[in-house]
Protein backbone atom coordinates (compact mmCIF):
# COMPACT_ATOMS: atom_id res chain seq x y z
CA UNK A 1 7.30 26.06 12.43
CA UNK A 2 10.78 24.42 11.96
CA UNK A 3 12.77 27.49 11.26
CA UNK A 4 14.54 27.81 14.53
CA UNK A 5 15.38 24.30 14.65
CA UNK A 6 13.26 20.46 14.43
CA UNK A 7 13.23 20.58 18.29
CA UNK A 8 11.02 23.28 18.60
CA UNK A 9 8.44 22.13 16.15
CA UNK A 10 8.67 18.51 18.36
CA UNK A 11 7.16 20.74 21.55
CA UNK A 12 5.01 22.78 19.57
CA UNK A 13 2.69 19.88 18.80
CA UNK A 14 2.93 18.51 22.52
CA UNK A 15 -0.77 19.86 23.99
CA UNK A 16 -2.56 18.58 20.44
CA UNK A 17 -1.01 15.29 21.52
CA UNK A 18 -2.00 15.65 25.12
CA UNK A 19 -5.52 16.74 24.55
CA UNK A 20 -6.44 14.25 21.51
CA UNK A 21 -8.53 10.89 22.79
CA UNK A 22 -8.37 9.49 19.30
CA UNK A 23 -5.78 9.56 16.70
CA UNK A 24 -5.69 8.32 13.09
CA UNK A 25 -2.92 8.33 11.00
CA UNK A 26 -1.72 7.49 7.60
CA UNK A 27 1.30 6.93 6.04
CA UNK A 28 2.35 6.13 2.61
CA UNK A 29 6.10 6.75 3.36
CA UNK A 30 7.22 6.07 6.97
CA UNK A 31 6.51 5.08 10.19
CA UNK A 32 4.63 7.05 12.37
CA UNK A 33 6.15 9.49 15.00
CA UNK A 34 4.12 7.82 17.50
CA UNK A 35 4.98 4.41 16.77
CA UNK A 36 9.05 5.33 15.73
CA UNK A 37 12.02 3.95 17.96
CA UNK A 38 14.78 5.90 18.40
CA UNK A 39 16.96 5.21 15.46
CA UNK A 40 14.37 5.21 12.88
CA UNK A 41 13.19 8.43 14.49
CA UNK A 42 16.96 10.18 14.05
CA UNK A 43 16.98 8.84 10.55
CA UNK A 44 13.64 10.51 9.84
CA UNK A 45 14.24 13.72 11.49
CA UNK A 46 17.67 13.78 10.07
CA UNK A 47 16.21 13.46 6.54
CA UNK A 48 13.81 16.59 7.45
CA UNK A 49 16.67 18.74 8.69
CA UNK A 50 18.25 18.47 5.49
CA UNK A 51 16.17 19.15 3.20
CA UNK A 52 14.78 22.18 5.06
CA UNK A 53 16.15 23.16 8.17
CA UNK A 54 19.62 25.07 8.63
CA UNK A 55 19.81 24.83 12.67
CA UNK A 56 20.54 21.30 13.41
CA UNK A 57 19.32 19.64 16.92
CA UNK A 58 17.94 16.76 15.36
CA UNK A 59 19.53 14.72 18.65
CA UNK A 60 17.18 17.34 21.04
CA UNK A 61 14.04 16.57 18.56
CA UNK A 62 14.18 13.19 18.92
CA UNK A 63 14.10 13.16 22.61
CA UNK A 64 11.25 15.27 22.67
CA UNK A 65 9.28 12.82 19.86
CA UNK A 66 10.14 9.60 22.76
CA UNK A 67 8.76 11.69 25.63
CA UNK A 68 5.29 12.30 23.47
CA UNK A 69 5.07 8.86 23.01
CA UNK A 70 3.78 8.15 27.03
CA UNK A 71 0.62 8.98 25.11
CA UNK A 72 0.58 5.57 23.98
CA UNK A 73 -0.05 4.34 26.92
CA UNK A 74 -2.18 7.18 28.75
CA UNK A 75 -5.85 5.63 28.97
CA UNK A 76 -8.44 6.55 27.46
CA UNK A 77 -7.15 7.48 24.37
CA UNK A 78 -7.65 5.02 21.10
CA UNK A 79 -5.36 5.12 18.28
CA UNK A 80 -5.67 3.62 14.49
CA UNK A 81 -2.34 3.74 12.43
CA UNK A 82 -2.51 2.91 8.50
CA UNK A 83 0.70 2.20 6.92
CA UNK A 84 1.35 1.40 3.15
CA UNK A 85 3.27 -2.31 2.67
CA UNK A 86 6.34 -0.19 0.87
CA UNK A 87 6.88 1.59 4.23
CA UNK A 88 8.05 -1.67 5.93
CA UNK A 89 10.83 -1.73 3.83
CA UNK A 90 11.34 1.60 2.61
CA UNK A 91 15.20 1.25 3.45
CA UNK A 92 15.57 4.40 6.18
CA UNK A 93 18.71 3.51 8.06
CA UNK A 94 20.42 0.60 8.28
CA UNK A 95 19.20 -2.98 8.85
CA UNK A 96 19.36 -3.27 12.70
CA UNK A 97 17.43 -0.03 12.74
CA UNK A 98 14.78 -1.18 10.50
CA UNK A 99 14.44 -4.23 12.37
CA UNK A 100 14.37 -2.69 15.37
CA UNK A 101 11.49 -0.35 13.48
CA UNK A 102 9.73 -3.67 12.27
CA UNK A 103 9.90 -5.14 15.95
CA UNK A 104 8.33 -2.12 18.03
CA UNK A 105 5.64 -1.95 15.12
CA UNK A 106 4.41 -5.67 16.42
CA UNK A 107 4.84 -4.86 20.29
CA UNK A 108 2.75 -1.39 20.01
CA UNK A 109 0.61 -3.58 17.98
CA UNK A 110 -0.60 -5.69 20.75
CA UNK A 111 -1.89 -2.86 22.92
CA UNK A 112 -5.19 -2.96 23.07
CA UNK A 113 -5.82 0.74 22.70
CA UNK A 114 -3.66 0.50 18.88
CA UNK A 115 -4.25 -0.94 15.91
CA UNK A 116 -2.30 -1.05 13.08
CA UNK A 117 -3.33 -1.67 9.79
CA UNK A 118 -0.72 -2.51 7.36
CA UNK A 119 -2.49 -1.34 3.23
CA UNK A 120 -0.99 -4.48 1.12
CA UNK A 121 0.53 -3.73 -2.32
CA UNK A 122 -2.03 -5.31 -4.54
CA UNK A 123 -2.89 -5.15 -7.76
CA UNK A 124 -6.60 -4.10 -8.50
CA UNK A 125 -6.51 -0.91 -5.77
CA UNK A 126 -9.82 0.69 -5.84
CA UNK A 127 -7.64 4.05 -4.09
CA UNK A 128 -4.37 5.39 -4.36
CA UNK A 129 -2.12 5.98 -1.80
CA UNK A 130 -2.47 9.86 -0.38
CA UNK A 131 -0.51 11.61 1.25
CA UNK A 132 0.27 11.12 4.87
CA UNK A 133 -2.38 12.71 7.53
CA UNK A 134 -2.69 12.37 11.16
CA UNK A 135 -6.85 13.03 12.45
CA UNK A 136 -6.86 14.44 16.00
CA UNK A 137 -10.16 13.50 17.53
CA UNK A 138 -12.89 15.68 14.94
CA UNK A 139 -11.28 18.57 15.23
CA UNK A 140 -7.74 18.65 12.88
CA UNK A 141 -6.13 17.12 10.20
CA UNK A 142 -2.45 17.89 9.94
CA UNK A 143 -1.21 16.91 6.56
CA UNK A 144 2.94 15.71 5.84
CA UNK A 145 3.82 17.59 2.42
CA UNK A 146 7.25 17.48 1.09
CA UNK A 147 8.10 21.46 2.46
CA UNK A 148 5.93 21.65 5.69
CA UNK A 149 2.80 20.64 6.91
CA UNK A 150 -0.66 21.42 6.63
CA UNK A 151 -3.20 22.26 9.57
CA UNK A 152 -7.38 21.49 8.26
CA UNK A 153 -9.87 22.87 10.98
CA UNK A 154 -12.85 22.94 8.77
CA UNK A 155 -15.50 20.37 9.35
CA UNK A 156 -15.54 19.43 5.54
CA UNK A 157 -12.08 19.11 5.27
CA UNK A 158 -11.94 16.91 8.40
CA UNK A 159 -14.57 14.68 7.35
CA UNK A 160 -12.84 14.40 3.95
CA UNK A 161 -9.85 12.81 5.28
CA UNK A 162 -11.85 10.91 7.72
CA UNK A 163 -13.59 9.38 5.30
CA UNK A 164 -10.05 8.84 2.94
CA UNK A 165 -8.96 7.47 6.06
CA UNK A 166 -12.40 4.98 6.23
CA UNK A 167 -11.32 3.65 2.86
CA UNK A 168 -7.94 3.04 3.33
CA UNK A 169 -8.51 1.39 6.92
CA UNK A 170 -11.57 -0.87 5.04
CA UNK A 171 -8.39 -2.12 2.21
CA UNK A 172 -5.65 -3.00 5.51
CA UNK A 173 -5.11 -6.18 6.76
CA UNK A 174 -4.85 -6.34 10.78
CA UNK A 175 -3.61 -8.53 13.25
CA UNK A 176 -2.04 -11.67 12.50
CA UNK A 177 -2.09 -10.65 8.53
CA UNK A 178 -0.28 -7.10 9.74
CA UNK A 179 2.11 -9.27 11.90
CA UNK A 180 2.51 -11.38 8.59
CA UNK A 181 3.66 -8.41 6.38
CA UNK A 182 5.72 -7.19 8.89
CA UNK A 183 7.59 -10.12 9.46
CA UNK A 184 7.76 -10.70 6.26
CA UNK A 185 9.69 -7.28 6.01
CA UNK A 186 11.80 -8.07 8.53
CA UNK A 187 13.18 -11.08 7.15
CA UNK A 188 14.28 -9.82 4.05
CA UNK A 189 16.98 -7.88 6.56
CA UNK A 190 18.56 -10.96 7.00
């Protein structure tokens, strides 16, 4: 998917985005595409292309991930992020674009078609962190691994991750305790 360049593999993913009414996602290491500002995007993307892409047009990919993101805002669709605590501060990029990360996370926040769960690093966890999955309505799971990712079609594999995705949402704090830990991240920029 990303041999001929990050750009491509942006667009590729454009009519699951379009035709999805309700997204869940996961992440143990970094912000969600979706819910990524510029910077942090470029730092992300940039960290992608090189580890495993030669053709760099990291600066055309991240246009392309800001356009999806009118999604967002395109009614009816309901989204659910999960992010693990560490990912607020997981030091991608410098501090203004962390902050600037932190910030959007609280504005997208208050949409009332998102919610974003932030998993607190606690001891006593009754499940470890997986890795990072986006659910597009019942239909697909698309998994993040380390060299690619990973498309799930089958029923039992989607309802496995939908019900990983269950626990994980049922151990996040929302609302003001989200807006809590991700303040709290934020001010340790300073």
């Amino acid at each position: 998917m990303e041999r001929s360049g990050l750009r491509r593999a942006q667009e590729k993913v454009l009519p699951l985005f379009e035709r999805t009414h309700w997204f869940r996602a996961y992440s143990s290491w970094f912000v969600p595409g979706l819910l990524q500002t510029h910077g942090y995007t470029a730092d992300v993307l940039r960290a992608v292309q090189r580890r495993r892409v030669t053709v760099d047009d990291v600066a055309d990919a991240v246009a392309v991930r800001m356009e999806r993101q009118r999604v967002l805002r395109d009614a009816p669709r309901r989204f659910a992020f999960l992010v693990e605590e560490p990912v607020l501060s997981n030091g991608l990029g410098d501090a203004d674009t962390q902050a600037e990360q932190l910030d959007r996370l609280i504005t997208i926040g208050a949409l009332p078609n998102v919610s974003i769960g932030v998993v607190p690093t606690r001891l006593g966890r009754t499940r470890m962190p997986a890795e990072g999955f986006w659910i597009f309505d019942t239909a697909q799971v698309n998994v993040e691994l380390v060299s690619g990712h990973l498309t799930l079609t089958q029923p039992s594999e989607v309802g496995m991750y939908g019900d990983a995705f269950a626990a994980l949402a049922d151990m996040a704090v929302y609302g003001a305790k989200a807006r809590a830990l991700i303040r709290k991240a934020r001010d340790s920029l300073v």
